[in-house]
N, C-alpha and C. Protein backbone atom coordinates (compact mmCIF):
# COMPACT_ATOMS: atom_id res chain seq x y z
N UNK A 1 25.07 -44.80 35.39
CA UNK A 1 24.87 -43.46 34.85
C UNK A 1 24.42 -43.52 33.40
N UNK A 2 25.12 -44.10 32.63
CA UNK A 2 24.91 -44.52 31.36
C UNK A 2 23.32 -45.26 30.82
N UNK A 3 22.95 -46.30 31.99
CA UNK A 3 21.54 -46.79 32.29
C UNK A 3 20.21 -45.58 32.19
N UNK A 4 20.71 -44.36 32.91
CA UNK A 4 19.82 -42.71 33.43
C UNK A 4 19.99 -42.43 32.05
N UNK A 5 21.20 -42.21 31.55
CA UNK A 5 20.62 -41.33 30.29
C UNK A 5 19.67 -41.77 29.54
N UNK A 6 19.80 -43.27 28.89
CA UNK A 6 19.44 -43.80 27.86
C UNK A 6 17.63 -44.12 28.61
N UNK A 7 17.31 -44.10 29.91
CA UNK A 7 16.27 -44.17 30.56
C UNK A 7 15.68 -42.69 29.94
N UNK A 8 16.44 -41.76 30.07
CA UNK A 8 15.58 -40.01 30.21
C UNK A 8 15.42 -40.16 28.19
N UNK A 9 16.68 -40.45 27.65
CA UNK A 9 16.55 -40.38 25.98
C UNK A 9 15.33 -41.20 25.75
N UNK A 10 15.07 -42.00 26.41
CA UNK A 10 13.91 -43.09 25.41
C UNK A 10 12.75 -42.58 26.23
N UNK A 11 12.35 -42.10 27.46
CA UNK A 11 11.41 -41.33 27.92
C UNK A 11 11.34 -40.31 27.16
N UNK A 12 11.76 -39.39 26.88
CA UNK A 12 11.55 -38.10 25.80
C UNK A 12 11.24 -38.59 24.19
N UNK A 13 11.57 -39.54 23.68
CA UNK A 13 11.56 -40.17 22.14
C UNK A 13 9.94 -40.78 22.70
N UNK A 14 9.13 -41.17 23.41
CA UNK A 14 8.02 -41.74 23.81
C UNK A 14 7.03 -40.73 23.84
N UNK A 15 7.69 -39.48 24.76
CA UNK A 15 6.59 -38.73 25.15
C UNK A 15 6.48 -38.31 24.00
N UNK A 16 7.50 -37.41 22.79
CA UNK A 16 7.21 -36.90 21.79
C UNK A 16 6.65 -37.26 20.53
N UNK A 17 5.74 -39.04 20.83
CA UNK A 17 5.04 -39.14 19.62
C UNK A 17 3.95 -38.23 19.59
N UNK A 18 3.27 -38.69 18.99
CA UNK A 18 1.90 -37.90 18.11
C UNK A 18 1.20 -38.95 18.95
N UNK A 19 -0.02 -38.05 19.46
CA UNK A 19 -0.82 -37.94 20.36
C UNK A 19 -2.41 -38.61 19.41
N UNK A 20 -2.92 -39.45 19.49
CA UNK A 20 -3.72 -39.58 19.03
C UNK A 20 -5.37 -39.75 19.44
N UNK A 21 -5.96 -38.40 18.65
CA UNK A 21 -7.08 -38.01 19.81
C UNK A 21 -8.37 -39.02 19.66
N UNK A 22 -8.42 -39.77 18.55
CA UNK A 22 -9.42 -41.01 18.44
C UNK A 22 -9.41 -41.58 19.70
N UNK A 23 -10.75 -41.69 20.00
CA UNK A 23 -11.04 -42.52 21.52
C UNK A 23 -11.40 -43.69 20.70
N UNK A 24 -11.13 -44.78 21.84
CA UNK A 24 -11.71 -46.37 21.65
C UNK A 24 -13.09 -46.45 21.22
N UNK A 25 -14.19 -45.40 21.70
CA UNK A 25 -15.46 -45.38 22.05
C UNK A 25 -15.97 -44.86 20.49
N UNK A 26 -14.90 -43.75 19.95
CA UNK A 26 -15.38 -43.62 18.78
C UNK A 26 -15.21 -44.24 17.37
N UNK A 27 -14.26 -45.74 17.30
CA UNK A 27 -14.11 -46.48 16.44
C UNK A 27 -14.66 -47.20 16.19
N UNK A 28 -15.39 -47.32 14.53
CA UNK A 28 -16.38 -48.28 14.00
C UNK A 28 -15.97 -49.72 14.58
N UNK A 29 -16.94 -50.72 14.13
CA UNK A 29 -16.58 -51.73 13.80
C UNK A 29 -15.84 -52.04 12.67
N UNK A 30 -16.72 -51.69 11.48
CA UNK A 30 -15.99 -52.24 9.99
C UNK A 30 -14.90 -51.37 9.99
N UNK A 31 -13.86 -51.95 9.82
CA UNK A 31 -12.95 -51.51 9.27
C UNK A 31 -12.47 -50.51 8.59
N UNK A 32 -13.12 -51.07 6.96
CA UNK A 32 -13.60 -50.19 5.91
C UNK A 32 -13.79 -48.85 6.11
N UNK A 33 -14.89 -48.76 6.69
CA UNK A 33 -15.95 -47.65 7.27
C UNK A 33 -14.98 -46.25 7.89
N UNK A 34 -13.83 -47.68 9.13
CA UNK A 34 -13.06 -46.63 10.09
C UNK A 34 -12.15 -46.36 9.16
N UNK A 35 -11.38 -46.75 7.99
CA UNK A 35 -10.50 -46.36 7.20
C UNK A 35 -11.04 -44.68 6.44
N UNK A 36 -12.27 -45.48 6.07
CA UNK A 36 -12.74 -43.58 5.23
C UNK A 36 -13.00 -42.49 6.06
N UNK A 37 -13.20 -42.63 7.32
CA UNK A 37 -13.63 -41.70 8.32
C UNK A 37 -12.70 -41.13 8.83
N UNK A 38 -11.47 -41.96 8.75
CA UNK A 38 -9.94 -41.11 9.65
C UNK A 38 -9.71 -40.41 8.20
N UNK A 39 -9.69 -41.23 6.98
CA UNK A 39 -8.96 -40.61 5.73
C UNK A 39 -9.94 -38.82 5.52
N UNK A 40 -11.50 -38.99 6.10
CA UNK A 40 -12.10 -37.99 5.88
C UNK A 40 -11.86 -36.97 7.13
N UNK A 41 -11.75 -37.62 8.08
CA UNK A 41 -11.09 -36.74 9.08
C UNK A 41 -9.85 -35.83 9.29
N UNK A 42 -9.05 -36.29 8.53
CA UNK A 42 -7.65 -35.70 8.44
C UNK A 42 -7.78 -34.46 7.13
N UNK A 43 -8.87 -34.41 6.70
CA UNK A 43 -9.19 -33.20 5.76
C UNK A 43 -10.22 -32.10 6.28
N UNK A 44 -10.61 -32.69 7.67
CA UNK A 44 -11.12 -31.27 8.24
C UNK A 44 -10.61 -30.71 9.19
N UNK A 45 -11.30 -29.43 9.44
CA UNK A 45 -10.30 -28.78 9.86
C UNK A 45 -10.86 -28.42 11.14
N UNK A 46 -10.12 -28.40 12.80
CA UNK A 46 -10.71 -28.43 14.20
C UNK A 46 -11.08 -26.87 13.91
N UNK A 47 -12.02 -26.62 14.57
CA UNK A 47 -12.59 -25.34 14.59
C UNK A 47 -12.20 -24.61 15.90
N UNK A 48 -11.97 -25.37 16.86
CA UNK A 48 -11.23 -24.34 18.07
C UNK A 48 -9.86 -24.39 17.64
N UNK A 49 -9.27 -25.57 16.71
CA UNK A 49 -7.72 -25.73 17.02
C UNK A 49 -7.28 -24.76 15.74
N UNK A 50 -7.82 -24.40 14.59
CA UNK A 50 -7.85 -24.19 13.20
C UNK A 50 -7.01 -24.61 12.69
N UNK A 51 -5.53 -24.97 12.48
CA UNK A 51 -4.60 -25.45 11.67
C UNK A 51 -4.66 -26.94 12.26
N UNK A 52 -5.32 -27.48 12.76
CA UNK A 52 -5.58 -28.85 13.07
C UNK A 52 -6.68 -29.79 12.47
N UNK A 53 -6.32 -31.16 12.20
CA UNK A 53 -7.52 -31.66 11.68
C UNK A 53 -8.27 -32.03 12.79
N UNK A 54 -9.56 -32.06 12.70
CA UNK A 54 -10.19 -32.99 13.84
C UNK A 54 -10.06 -34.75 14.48
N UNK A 55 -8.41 -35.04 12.99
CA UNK A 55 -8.38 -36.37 13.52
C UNK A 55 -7.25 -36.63 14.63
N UNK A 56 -6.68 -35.25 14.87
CA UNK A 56 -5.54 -34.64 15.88
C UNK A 56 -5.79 -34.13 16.58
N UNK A 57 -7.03 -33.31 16.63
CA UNK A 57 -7.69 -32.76 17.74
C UNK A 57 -8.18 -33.46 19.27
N UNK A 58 -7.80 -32.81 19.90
CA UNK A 58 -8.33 -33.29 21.64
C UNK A 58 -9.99 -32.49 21.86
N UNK A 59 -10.27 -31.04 20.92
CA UNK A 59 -11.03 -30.49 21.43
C UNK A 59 -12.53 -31.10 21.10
N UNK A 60 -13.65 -30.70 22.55
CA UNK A 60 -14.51 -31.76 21.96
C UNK A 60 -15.64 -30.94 20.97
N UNK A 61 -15.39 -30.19 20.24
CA UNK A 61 -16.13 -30.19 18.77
C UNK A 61 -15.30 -31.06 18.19
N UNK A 62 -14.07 -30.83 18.03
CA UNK A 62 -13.58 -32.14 17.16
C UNK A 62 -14.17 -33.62 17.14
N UNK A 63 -14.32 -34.09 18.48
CA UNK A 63 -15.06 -35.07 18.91
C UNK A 63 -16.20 -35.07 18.60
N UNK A 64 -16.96 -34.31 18.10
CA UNK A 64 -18.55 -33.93 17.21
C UNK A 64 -18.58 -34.39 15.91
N UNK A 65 -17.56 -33.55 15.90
CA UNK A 65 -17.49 -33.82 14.49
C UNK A 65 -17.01 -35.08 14.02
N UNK A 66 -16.00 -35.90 14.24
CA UNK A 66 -15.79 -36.95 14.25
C UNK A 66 -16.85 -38.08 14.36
N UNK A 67 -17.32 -38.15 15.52
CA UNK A 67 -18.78 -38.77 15.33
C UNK A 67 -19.52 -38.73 14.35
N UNK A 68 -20.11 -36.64 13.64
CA UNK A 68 -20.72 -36.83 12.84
C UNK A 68 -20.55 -37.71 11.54
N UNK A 69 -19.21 -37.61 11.56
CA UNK A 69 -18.72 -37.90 10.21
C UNK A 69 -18.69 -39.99 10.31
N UNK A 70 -18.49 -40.02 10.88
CA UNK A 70 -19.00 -41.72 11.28
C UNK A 70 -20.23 -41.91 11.58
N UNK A 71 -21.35 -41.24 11.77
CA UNK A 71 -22.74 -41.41 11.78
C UNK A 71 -23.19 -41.42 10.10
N UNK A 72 -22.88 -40.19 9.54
CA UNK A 72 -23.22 -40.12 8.08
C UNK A 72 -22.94 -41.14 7.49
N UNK A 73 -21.28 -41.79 7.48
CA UNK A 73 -20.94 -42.95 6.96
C UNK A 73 -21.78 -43.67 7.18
N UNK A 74 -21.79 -44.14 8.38
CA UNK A 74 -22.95 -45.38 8.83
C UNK A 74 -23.90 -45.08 8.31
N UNK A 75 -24.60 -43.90 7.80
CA UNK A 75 -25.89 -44.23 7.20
C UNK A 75 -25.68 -44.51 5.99
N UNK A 76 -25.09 -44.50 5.41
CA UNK A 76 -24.60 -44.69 3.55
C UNK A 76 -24.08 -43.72 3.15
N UNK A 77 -23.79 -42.28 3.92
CA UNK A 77 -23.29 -41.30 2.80
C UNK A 77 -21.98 -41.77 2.43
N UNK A 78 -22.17 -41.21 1.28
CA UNK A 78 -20.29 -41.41 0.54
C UNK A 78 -19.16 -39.92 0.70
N UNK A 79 -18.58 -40.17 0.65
CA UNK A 79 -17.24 -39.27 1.02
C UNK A 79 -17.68 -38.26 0.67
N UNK A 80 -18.24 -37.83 -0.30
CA UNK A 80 -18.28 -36.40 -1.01
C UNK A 80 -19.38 -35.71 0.05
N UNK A 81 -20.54 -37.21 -0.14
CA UNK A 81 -21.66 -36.21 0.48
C UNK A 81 -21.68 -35.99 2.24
N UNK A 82 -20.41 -36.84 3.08
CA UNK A 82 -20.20 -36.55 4.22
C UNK A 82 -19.61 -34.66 4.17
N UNK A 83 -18.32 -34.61 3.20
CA UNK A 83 -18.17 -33.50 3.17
C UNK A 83 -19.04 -32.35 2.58
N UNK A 84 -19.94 -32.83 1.49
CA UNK A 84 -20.72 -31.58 1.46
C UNK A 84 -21.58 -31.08 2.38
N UNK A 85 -21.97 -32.10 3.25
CA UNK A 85 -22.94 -31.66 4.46
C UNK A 85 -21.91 -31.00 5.10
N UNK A 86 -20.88 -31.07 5.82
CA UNK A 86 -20.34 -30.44 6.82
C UNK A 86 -19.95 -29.08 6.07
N UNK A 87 -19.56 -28.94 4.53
CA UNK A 87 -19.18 -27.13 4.27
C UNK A 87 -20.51 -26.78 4.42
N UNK A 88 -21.81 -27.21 4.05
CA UNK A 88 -23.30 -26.55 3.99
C UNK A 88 -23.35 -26.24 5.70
N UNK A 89 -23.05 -27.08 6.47
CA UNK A 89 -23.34 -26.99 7.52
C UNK A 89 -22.23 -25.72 8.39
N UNK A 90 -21.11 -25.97 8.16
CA UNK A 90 -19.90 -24.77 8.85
C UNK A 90 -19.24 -23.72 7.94
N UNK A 91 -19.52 -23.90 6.49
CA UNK A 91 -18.82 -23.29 5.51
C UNK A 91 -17.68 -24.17 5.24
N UNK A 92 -16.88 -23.40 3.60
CA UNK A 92 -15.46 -23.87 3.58
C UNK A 92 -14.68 -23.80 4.45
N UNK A 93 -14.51 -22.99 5.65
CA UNK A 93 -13.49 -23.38 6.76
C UNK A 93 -12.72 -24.48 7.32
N UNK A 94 -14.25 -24.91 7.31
CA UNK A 94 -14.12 -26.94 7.39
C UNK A 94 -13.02 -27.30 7.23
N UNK A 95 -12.78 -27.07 6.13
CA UNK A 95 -11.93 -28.12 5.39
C UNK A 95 -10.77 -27.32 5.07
N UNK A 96 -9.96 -28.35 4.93
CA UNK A 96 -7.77 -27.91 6.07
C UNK A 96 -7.81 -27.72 4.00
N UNK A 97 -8.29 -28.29 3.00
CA UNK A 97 -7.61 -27.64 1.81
C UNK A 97 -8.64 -27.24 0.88
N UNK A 98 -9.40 -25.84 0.94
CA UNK A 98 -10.32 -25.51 0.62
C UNK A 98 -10.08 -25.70 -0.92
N UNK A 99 -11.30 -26.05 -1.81
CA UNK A 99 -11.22 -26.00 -3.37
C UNK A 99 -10.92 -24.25 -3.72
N UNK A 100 -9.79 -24.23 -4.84
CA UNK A 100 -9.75 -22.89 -5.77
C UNK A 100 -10.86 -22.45 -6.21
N UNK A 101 -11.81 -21.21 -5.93
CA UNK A 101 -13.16 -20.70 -6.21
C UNK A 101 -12.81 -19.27 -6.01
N UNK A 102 -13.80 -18.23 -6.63
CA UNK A 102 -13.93 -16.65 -5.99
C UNK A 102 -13.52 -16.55 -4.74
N UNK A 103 -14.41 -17.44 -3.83
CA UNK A 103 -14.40 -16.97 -2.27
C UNK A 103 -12.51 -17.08 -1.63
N UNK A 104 -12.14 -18.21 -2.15
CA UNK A 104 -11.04 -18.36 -1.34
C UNK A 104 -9.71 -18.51 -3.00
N UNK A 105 -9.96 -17.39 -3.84
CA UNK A 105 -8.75 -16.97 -4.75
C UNK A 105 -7.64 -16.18 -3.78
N UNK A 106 -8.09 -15.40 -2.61
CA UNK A 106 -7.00 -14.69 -2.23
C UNK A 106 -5.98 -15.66 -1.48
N UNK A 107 -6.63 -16.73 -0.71
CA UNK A 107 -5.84 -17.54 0.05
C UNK A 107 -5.39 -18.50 -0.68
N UNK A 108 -5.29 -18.77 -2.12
CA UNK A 108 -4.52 -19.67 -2.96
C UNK A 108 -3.40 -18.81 -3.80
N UNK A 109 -3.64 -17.57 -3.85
CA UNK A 109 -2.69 -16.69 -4.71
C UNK A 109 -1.91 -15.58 -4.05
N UNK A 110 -2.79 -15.62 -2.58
CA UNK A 110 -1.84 -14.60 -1.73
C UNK A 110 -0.06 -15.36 -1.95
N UNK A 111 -0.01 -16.23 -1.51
CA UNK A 111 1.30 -16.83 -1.17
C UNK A 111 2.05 -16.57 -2.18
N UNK A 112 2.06 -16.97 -3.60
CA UNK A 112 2.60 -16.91 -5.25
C UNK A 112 2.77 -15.33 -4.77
N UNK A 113 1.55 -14.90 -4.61
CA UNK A 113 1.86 -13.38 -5.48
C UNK A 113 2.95 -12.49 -4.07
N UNK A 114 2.89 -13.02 -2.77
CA UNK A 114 3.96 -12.14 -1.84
C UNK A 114 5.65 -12.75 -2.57
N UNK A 115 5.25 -14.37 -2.87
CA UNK A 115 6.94 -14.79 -3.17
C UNK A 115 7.31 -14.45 -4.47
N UNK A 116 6.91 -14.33 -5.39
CA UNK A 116 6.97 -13.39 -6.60
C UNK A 116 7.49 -11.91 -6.70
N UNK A 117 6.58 -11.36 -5.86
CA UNK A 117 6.71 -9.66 -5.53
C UNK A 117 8.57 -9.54 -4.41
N UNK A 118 8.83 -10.40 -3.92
CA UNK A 118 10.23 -10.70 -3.29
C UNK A 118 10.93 -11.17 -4.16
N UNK A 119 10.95 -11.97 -4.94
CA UNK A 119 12.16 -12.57 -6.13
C UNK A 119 12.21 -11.11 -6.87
N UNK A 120 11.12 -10.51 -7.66
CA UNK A 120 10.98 -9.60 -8.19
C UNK A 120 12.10 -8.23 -7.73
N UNK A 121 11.77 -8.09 -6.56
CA UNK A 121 12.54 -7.04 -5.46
C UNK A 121 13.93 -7.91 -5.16
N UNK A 122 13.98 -8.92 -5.08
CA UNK A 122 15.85 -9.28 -4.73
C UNK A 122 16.08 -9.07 -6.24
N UNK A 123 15.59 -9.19 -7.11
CA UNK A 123 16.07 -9.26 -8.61
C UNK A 123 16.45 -7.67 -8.83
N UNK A 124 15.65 -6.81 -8.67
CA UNK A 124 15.66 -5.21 -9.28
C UNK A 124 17.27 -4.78 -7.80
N UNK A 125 17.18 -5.47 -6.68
CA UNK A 125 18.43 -5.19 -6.17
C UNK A 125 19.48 -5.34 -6.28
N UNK A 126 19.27 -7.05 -6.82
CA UNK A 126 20.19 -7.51 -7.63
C UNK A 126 21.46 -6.33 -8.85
N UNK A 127 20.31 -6.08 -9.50
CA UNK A 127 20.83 -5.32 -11.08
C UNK A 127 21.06 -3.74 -10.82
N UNK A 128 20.89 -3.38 -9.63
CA UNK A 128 20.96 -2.04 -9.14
C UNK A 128 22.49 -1.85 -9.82
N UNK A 129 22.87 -1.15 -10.62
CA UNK A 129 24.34 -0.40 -10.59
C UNK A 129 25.03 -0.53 -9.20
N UNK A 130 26.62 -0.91 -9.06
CA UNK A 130 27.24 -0.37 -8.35
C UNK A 130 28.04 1.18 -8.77
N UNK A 131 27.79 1.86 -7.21
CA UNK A 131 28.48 3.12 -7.71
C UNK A 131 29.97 3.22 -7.97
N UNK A 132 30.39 3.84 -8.80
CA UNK A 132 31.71 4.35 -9.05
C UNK A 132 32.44 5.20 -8.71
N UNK A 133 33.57 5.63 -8.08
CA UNK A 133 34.09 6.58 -7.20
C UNK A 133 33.50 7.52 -8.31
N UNK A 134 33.56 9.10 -7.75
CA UNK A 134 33.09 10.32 -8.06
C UNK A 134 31.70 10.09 -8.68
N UNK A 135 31.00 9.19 -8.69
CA UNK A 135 29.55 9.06 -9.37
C UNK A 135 28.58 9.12 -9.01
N UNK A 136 27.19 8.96 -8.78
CA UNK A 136 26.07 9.41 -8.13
C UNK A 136 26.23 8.28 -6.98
N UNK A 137 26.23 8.80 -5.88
CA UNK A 137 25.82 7.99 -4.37
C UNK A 137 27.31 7.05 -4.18
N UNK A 138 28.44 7.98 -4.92
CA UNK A 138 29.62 7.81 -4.77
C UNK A 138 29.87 8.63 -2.75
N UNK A 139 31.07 8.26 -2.29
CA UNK A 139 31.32 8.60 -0.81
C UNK A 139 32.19 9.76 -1.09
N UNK A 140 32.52 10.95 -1.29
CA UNK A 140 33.54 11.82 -1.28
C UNK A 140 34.04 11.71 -1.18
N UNK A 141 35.92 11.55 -1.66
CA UNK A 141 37.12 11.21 -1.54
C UNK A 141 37.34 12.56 -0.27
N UNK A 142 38.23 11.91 0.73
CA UNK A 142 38.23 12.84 1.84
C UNK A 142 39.79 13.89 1.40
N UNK A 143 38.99 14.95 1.82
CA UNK A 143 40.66 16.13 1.66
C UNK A 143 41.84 15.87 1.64
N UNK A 144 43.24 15.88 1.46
CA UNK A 144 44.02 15.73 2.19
C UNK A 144 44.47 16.71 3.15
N UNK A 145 45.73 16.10 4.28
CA UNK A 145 45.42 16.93 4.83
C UNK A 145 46.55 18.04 4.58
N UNK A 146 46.26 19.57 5.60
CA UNK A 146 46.87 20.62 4.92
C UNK A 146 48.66 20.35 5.83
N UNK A 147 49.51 20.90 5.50
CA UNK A 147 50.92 21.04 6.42
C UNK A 147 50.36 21.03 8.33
N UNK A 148 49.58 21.79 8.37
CA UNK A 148 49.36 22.24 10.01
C UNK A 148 48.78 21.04 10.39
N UNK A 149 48.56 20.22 9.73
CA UNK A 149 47.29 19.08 10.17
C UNK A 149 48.23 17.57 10.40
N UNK A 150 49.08 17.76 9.31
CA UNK A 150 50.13 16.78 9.65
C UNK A 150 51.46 17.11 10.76
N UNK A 151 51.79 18.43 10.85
CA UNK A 151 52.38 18.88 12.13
C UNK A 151 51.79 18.58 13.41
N UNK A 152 50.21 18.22 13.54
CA UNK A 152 49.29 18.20 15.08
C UNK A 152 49.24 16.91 15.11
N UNK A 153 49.20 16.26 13.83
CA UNK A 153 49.32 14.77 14.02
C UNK A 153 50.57 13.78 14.12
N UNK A 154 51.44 14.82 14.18
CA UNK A 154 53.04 13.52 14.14
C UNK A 154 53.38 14.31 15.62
N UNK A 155 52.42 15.11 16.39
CA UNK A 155 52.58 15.77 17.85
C UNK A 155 51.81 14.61 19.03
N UNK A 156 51.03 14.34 18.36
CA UNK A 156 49.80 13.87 19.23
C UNK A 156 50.43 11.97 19.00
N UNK A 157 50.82 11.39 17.99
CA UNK A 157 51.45 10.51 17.91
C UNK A 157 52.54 9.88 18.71
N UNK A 158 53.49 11.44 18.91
CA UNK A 158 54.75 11.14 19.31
C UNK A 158 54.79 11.10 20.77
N UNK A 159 53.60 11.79 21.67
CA UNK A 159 52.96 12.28 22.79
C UNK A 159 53.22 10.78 23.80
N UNK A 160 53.65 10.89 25.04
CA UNK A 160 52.98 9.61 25.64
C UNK A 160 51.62 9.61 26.03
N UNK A 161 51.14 8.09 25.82
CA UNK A 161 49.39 8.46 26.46
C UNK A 161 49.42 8.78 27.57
N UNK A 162 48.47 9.16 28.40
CA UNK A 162 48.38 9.96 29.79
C UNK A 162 48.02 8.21 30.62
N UNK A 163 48.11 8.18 31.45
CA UNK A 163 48.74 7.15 32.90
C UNK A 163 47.41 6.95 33.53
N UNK A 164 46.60 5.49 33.46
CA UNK A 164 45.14 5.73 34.21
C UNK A 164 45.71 5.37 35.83
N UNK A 165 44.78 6.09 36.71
CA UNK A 165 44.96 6.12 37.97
C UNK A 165 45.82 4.93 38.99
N UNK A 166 45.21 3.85 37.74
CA UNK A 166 45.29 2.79 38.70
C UNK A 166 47.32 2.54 38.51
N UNK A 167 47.76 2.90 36.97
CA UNK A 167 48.58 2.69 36.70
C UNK A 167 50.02 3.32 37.89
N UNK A 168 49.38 4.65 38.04
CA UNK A 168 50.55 5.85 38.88
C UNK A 168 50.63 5.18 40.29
N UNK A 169 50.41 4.16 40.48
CA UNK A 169 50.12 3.32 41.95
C UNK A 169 51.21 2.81 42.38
């Protein structure tokens, strides 16, 4: 029994590595070459998968692209100019960490400026006054009650509760 578990635990610890979508077919020879191409791969970004790089990707634009980007190498381009062809070619999308520019200020400052605008707001809740009995958004101290009210209530107290059906059995 003990044999089954540790069989199903190390089957699940196996299946849940990281999946790696590089085919055999698409790895250079040089080395070198395949080192800058995964390192340049893991900075773009799959276009069907979008929060994926194309060096994780299964989909086959990823597989396009991958190629492309090992064809360019192979011809001599250098890192920069593999990636400048591909933003000229798809836009900044491309790429999983776009440079700070006009076009993409909102998607580098959205984030700051929502977690800011929340510290800001737990802070002003923070310092809110607590209220003080009788004071604004104080709860009304409740009446007391009159003689007749404490006569109905030392009645209803003293009362036996009434008997559910099942009990009178």
């Amino acid at each position: 029994m003990k044999l089954v578990r540790l069989t199903i635990v190390l089957l699940a610890v196996l299946a849940a590595q990281p999946a790696l979508a590089v085919q055999p077919d698409e790895i250079l020879a040089d080395p070198v070459l395949e080192a800058r191409a995964r390192d340049l791969s893991k900075e773009l970004r799959c276009m069907v998968c979008q929060n994926q790089s194309i060096d994780d990707s299964d989909a086959p634009l990823a597989r396009d692209l991958r190629l492309l980007v090992r064809e360019r190498l192979t011809a001599g381009d250098s890192d920069r100019q593999v990636l400048d062809f591909l933003v000229a070619r798809y836009g900044e999308f491309v790429l999983l960490r776009p440079p700070f520019n006009r076009h993409t200020a909102l998607l580098w400052l959205l984030g700051p400026l929502v977690l800011l605008a929340a510290g800001f707001g737990l802070f002003r809740l923070m310092r809110r006054p607590v209220a003080s009995p009788g004071g604004v958004g104080a709860t009304p101290a409740a009446a007391p009650l009159t003689d007749a009210e404490v006569r109905r209530l030392r009645e209803l107290l003293a009362e036996e509760p009434p008997q559910s059906p099942a009990a009178r059995r």
